[in-house]
PDB file of N, CA and C in Angstrom:
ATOM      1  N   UNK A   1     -31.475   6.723   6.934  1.00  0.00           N
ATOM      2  CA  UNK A   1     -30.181   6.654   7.560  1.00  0.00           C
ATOM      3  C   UNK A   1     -29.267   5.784   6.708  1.00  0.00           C
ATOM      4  N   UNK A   2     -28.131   6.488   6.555  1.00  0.00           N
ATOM      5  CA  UNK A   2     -27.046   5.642   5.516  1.00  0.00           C
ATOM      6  C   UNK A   2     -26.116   5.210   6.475  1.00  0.00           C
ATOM      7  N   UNK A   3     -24.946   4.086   6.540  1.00  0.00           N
ATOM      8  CA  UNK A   3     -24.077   3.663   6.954  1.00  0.00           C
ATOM      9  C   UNK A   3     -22.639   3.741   6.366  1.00  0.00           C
ATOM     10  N   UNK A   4     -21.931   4.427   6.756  1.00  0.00           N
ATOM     11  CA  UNK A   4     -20.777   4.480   6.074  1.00  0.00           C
ATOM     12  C   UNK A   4     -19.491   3.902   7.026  1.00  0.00           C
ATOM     13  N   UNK A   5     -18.833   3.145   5.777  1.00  0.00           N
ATOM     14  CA  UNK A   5     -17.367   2.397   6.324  1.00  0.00           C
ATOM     15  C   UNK A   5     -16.604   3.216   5.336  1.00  0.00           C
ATOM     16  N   UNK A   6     -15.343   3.508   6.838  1.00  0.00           N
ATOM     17  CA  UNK A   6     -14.421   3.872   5.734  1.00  0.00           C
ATOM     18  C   UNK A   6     -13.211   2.858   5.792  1.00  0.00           C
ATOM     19  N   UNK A   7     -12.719   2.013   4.900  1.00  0.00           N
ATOM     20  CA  UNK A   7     -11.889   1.223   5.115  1.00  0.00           C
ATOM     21  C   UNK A   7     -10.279   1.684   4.678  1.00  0.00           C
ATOM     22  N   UNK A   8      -9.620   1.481   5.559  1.00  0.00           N
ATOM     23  CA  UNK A   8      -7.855   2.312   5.387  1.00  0.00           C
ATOM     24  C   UNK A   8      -7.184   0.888   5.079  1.00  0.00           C
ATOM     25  N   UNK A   9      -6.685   0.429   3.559  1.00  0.00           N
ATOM     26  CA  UNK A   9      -5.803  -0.607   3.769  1.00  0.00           C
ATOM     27  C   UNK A   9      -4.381  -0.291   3.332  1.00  0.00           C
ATOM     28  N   UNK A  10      -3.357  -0.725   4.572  1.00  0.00           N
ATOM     29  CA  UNK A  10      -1.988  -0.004   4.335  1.00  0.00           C
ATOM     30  C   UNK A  10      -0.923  -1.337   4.059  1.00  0.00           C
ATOM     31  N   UNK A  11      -0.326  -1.275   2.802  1.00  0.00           N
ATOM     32  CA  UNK A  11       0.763  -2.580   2.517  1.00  0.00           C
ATOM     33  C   UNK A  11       2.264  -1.664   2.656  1.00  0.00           C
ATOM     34  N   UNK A  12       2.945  -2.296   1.838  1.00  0.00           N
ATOM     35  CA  UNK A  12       4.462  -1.982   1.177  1.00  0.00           C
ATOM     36  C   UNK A  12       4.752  -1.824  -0.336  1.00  0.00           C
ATOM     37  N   UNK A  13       5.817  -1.339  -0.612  1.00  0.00           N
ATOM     38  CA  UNK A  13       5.723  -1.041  -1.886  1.00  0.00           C
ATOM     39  C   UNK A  13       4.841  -1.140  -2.574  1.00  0.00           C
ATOM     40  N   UNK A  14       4.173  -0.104  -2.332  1.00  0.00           N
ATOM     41  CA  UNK A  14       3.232   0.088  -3.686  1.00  0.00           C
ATOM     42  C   UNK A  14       1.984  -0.503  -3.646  1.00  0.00           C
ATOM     43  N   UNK A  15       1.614  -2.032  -2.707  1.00  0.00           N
ATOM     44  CA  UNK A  15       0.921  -2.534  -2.482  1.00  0.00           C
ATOM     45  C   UNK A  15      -0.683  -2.111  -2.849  1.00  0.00           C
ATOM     46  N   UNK A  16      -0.963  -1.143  -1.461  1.00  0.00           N
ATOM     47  CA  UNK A  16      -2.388  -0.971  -1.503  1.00  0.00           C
ATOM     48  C   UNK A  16      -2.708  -0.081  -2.718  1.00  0.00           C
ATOM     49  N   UNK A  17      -1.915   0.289  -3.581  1.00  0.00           N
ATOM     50  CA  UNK A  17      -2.711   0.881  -4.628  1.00  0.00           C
ATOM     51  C   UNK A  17      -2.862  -0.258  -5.555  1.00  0.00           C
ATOM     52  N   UNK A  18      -1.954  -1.092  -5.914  1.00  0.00           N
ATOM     53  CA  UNK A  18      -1.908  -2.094  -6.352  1.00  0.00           C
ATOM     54  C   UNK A  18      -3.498  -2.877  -6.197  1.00  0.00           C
ATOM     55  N   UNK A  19      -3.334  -3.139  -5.212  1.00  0.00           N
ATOM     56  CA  UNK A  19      -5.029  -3.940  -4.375  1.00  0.00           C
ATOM     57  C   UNK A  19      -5.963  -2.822  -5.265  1.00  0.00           C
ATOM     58  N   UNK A  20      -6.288  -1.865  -4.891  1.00  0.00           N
ATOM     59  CA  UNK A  20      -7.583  -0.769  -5.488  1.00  0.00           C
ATOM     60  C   UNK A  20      -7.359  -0.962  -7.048  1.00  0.00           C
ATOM     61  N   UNK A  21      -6.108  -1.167  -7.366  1.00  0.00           N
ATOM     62  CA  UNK A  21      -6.369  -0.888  -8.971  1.00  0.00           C
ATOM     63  C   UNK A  21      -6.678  -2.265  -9.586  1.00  0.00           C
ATOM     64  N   UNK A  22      -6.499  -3.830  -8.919  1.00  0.00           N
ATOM     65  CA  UNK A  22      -6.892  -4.631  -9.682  1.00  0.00           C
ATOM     66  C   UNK A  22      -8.449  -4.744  -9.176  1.00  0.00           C
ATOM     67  N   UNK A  23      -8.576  -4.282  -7.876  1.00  0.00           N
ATOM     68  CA  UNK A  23     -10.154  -4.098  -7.705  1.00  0.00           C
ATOM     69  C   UNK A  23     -11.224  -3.344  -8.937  1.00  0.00           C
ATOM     70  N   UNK A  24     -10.503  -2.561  -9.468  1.00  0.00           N
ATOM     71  CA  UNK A  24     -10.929  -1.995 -10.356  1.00  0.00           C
ATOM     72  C   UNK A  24     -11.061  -2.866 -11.819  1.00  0.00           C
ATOM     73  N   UNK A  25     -10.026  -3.370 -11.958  1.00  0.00           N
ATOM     74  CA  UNK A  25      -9.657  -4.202 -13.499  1.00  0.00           C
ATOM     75  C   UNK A  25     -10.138  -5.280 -13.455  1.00  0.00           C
ATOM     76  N   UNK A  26     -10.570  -5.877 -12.240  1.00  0.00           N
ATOM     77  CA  UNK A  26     -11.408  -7.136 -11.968  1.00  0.00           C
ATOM     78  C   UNK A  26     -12.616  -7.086 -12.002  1.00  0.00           C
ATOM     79  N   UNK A  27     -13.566  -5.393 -12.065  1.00  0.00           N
ATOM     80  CA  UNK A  27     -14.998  -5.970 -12.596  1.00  0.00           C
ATOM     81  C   UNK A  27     -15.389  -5.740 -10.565  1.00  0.00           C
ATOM     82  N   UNK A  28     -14.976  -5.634  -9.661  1.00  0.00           N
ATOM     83  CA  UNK A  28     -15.090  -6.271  -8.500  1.00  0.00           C
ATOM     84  C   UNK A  28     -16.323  -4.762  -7.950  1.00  0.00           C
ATOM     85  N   UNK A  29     -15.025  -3.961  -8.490  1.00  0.00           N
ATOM     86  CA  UNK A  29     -15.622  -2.438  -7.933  1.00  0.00           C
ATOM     87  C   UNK A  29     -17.317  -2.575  -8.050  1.00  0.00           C
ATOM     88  N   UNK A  30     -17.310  -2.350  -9.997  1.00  0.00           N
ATOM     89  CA  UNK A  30     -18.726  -2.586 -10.524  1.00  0.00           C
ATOM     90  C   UNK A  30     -19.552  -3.496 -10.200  1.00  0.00           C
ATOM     91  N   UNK A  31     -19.165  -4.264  -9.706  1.00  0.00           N
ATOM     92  CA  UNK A  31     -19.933  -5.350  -9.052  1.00  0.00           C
ATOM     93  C   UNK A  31     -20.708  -4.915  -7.566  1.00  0.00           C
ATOM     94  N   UNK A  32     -19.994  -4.352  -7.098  1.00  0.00           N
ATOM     95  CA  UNK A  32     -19.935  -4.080  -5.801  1.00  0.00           C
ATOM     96  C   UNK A  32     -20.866  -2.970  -5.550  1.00  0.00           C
ATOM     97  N   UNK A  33     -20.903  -1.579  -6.493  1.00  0.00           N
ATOM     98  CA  UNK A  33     -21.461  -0.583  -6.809  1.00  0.00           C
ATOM     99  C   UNK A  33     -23.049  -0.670  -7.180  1.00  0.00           C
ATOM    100  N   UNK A  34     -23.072  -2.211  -7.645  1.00  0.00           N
ATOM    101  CA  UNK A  34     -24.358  -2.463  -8.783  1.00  0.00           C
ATOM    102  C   UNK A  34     -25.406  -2.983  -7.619  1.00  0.00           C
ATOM    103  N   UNK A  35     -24.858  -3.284  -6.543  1.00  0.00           N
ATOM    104  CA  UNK A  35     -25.668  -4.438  -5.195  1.00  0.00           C
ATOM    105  C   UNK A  35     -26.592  -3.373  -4.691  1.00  0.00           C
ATOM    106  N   UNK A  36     -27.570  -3.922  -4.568  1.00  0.00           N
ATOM    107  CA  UNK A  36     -28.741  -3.370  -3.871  1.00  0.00           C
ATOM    108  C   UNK A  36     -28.464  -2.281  -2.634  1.00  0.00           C
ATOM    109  N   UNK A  37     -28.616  -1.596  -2.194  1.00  0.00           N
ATOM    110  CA  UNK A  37     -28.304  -0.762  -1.607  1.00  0.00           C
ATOM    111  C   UNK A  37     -26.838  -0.073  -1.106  1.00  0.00           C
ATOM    112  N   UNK A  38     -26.017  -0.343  -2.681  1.00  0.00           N
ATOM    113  CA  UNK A  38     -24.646   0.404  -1.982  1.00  0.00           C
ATOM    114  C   UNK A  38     -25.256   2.162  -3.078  1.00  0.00           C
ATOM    115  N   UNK A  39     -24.621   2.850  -1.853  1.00  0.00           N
ATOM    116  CA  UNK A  39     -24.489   4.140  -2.487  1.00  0.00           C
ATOM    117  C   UNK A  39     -23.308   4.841  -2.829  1.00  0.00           C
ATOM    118  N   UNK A  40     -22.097   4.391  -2.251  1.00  0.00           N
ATOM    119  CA  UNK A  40     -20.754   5.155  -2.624  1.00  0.00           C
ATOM    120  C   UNK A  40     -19.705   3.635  -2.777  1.00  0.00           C
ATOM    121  N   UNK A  41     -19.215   3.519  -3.527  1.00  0.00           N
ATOM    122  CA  UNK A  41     -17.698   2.885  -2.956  1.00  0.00           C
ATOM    123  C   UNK A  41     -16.472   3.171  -3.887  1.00  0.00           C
ATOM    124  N   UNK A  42     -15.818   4.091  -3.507  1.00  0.00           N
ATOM    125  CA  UNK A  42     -14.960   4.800  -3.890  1.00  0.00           C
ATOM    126  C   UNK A  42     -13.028   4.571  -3.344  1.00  0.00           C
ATOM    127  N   UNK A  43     -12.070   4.590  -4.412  1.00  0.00           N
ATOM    128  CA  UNK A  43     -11.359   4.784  -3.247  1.00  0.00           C
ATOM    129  C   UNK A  43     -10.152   6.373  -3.547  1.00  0.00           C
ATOM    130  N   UNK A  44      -9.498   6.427  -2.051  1.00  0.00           N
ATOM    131  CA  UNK A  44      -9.155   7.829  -2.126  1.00  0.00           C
ATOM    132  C   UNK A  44      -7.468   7.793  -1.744  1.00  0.00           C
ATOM    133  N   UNK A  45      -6.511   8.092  -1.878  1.00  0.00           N
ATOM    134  CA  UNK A  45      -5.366   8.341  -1.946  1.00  0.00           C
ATOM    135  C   UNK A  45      -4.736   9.295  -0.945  1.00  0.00           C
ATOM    136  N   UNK A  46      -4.484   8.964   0.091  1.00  0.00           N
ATOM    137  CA  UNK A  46      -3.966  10.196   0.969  1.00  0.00           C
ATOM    138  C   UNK A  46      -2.610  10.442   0.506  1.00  0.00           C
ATOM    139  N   UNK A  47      -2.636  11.820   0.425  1.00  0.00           N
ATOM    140  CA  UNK A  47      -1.336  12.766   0.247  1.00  0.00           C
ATOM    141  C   UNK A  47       0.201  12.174   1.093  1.00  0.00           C
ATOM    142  N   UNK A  48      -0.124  12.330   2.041  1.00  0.00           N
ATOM    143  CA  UNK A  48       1.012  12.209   3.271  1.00  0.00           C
ATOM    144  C   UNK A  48       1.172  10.527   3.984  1.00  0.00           C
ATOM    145  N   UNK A  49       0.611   9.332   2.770  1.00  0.00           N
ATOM    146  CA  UNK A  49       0.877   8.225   3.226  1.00  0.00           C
ATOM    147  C   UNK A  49       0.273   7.448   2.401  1.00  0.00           C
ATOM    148  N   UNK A  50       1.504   7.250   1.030  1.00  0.00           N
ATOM    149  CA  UNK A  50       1.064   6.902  -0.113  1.00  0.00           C
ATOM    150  C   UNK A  50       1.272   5.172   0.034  1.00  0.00           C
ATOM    151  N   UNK A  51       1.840   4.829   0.891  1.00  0.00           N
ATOM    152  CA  UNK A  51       1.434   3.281   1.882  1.00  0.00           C
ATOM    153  C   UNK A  51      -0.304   3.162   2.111  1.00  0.00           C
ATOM    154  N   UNK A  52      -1.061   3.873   1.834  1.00  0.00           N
ATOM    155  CA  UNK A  52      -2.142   3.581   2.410  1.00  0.00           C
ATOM    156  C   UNK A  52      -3.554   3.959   1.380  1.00  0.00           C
ATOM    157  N   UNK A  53      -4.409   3.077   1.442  1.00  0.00           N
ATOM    158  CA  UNK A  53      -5.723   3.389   0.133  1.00  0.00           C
ATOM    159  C   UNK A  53      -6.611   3.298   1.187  1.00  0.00           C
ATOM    160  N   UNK A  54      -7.743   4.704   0.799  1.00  0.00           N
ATOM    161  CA  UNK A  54      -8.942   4.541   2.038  1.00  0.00           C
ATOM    162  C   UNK A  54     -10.426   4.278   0.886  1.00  0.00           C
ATOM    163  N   UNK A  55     -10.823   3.400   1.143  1.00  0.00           N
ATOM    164  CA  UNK A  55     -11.861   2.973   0.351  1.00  0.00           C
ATOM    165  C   UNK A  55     -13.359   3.722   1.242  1.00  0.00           C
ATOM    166  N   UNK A  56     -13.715   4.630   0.641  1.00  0.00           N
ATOM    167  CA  UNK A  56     -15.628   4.888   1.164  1.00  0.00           C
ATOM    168  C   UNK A  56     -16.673   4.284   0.809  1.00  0.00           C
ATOM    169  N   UNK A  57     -16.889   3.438   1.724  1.00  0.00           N
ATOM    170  CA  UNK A  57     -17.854   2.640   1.281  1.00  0.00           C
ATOM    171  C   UNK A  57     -19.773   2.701   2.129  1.00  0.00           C
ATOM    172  N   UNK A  58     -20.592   3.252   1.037  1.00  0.00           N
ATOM    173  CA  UNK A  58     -21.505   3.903   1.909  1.00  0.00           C
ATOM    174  C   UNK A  58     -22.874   2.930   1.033  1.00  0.00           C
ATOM    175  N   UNK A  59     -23.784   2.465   2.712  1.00  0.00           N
ATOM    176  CA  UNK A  59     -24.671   1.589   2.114  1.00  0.00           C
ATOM    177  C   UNK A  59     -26.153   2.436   2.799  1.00  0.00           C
ATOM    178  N   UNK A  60     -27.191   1.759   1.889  1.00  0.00           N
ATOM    179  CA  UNK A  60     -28.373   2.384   2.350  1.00  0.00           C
ATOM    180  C   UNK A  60     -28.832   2.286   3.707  1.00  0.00           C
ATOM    181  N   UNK A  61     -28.454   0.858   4.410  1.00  0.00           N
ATOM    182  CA  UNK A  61     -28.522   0.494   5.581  1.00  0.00           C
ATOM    183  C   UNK A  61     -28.038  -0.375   6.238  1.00  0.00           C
ATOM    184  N   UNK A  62     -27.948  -0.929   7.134  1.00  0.00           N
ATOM    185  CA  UNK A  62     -27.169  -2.056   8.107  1.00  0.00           C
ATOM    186  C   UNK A  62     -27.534  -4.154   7.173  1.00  0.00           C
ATOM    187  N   UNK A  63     -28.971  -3.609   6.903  1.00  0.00           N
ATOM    188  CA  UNK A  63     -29.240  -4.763   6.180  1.00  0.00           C
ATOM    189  C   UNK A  63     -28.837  -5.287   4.754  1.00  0.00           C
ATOM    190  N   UNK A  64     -28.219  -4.285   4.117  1.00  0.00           N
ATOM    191  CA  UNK A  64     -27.829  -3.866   2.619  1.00  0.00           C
ATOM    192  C   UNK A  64     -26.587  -4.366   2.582  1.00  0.00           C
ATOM    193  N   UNK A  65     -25.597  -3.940   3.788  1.00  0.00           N
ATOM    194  CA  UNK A  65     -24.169  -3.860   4.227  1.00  0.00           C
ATOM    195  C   UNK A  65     -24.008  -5.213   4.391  1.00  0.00           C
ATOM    196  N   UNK A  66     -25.016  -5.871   5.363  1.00  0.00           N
ATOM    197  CA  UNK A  66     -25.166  -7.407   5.534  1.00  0.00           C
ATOM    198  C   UNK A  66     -25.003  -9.062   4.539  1.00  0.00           C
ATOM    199  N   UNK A  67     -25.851  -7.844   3.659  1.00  0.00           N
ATOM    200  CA  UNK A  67     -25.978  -8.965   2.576  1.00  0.00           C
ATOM    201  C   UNK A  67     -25.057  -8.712   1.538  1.00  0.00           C
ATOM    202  N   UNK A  68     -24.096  -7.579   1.328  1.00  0.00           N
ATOM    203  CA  UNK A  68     -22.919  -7.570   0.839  1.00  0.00           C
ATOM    204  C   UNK A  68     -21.851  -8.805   1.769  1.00  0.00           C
ATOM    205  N   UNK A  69     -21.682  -8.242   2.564  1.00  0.00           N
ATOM    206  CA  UNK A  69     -20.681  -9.799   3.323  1.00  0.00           C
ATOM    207  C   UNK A  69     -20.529 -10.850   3.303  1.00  0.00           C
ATOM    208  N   UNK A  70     -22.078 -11.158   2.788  1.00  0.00           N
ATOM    209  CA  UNK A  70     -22.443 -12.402   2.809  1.00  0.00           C
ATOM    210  C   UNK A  70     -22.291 -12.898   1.628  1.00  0.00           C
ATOM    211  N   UNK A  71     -21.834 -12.339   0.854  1.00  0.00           N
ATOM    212  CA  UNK A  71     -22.093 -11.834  -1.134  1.00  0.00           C
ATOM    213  C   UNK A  71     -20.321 -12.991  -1.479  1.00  0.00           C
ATOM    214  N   UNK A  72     -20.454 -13.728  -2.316  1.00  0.00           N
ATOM    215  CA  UNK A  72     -19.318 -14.114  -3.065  1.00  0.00           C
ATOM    216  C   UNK A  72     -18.187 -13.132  -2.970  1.00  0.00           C
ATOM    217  N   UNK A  73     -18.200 -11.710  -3.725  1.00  0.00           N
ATOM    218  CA  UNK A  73     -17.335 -10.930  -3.726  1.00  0.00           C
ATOM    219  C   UNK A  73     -16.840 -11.077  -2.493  1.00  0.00           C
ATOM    220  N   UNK A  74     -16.965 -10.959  -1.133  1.00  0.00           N
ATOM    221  CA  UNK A  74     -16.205 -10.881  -0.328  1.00  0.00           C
ATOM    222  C   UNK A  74     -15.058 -11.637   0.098  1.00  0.00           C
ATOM    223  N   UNK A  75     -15.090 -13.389  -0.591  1.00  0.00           N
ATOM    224  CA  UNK A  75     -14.298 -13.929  -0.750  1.00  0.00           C
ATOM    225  C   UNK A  75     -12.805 -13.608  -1.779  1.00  0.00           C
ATOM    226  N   UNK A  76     -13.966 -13.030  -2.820  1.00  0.00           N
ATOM    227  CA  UNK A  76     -12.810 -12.554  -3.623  1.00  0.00           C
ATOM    228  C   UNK A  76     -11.935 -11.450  -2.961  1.00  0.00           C
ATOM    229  N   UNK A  77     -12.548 -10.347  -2.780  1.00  0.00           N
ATOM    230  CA  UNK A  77     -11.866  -8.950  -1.899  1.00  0.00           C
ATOM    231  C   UNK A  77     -10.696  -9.625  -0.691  1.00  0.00           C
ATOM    232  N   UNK A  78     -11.214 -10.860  -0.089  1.00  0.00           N
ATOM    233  CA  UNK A  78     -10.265 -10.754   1.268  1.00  0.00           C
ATOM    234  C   UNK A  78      -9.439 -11.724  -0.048  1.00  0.00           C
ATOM    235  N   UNK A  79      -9.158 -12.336  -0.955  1.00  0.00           N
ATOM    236  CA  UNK A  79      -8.270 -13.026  -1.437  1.00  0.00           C
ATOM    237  C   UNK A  79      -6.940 -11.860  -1.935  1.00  0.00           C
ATOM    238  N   UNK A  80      -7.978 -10.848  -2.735  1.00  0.00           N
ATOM    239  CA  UNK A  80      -7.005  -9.670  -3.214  1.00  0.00           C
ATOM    240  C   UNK A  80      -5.932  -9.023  -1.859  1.00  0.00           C
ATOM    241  N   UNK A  81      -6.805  -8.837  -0.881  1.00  0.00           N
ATOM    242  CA  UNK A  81      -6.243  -8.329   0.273  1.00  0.00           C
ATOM    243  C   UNK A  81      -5.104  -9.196   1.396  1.00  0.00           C
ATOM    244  N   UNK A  82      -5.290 -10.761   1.058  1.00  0.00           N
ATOM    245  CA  UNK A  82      -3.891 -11.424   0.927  1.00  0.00           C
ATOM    246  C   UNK A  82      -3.296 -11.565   0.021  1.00  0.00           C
ATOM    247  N   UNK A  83      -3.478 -11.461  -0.997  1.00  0.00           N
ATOM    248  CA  UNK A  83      -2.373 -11.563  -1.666  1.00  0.00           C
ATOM    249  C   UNK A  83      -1.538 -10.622  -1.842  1.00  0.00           C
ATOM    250  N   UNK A  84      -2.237  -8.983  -1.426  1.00  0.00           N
ATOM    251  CA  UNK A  84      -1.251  -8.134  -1.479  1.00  0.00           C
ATOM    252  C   UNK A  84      -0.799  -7.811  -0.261  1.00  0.00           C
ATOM    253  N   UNK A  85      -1.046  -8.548   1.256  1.00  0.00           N
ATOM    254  CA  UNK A  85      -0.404  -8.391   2.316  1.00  0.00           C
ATOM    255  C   UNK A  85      -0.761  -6.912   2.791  1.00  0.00           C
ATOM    256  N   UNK A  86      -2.231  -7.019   2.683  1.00  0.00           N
ATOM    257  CA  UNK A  86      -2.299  -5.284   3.592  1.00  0.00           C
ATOM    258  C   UNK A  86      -3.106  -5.836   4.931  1.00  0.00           C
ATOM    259  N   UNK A  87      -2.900  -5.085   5.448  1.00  0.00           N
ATOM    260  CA  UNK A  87      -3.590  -4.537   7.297  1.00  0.00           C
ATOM    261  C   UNK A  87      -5.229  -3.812   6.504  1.00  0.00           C
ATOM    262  N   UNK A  88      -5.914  -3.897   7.585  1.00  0.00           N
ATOM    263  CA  UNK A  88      -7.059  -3.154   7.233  1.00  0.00           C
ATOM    264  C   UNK A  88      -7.404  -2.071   8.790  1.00  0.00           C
ATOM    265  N   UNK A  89      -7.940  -0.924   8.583  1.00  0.00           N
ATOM    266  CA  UNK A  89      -7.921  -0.353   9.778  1.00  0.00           C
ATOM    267  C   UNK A  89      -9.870   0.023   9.373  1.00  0.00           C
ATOM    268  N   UNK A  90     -10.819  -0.031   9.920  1.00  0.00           N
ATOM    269  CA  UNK A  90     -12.150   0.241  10.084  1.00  0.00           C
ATOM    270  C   UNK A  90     -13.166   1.571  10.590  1.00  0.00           C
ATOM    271  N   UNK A  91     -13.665   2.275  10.104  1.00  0.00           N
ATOM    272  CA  UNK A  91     -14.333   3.170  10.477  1.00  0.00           C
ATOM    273  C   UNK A  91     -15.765   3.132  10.191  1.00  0.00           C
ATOM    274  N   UNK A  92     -16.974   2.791  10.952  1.00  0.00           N
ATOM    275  CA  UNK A  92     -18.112   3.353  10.929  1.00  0.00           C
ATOM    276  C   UNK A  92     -18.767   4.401  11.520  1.00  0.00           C
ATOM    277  N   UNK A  93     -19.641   4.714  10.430  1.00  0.00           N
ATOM    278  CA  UNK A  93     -20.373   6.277  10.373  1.00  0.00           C
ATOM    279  C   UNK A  93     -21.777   5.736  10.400  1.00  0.00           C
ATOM    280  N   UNK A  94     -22.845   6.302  11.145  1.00  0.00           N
ATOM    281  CA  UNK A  94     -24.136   6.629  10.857  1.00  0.00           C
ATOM    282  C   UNK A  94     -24.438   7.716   9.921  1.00  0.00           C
ATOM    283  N   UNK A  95     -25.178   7.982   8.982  1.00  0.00           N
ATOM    284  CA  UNK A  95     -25.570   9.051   8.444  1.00  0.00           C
ATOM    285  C   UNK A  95     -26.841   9.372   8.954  1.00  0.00           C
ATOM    286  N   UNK A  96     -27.655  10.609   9.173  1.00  0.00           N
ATOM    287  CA  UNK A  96     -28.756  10.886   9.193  1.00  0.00           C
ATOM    288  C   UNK A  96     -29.035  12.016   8.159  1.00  0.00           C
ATOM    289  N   UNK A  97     -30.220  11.142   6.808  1.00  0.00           N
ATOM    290  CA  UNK A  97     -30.280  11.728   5.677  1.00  0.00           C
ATOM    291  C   UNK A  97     -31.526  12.757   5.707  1.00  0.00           C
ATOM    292  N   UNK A  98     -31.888  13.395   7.203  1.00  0.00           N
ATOM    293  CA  UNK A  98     -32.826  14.479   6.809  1.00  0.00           C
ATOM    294  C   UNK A  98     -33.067  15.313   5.600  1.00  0.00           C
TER     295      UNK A  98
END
């Protein structure tokens, strides 16, 4: 069973792409990707609300997800995410990987 978050973060001008792309240039992504049980973390661009970056973030399990939170990076991530003044909106998924 996989766990998936989908995280929606919506700023202003330009903002939340802003946020995803220094996530990217900071090493943060790869970092993040490399942790023991992540399987996806991606982010995606909606068409019709270019205010808004939805990050997929999919872990092997609840305990994997855990010890990401608990992980340094997360300090960094919520720093990026004030400084660019976004909202975060939350979605969890169960997967069942029959």
């Amino acid at each position: 069973m996989s766990l998936v978050v989908n995280i929606y973060y919506t700023g202003k001008n330009g903002s939340a792409r802003k946020f995803a792309e220094e996530m990217v240039s900071s090493g943060i992504v790869e970092r993040v990707r490399a942790e023991e049980g992540n399987e996806r973390y991606e982010y995606f661009f909606p068409m019709e609300d270019t205010e808004t970056v939805m990050l997929i973030d999919r872990w092997k399990n609840q305990e994997a997800l855990d010890l990401h939170h608990k992980s340094e990076m997360m300090k960094e991530i919520a720093d990026l995410r004030n400084k660019y003044e976004l909202k975060m909106r939350v979605e969890r998924i169960m997967i069942n990987k029959e």
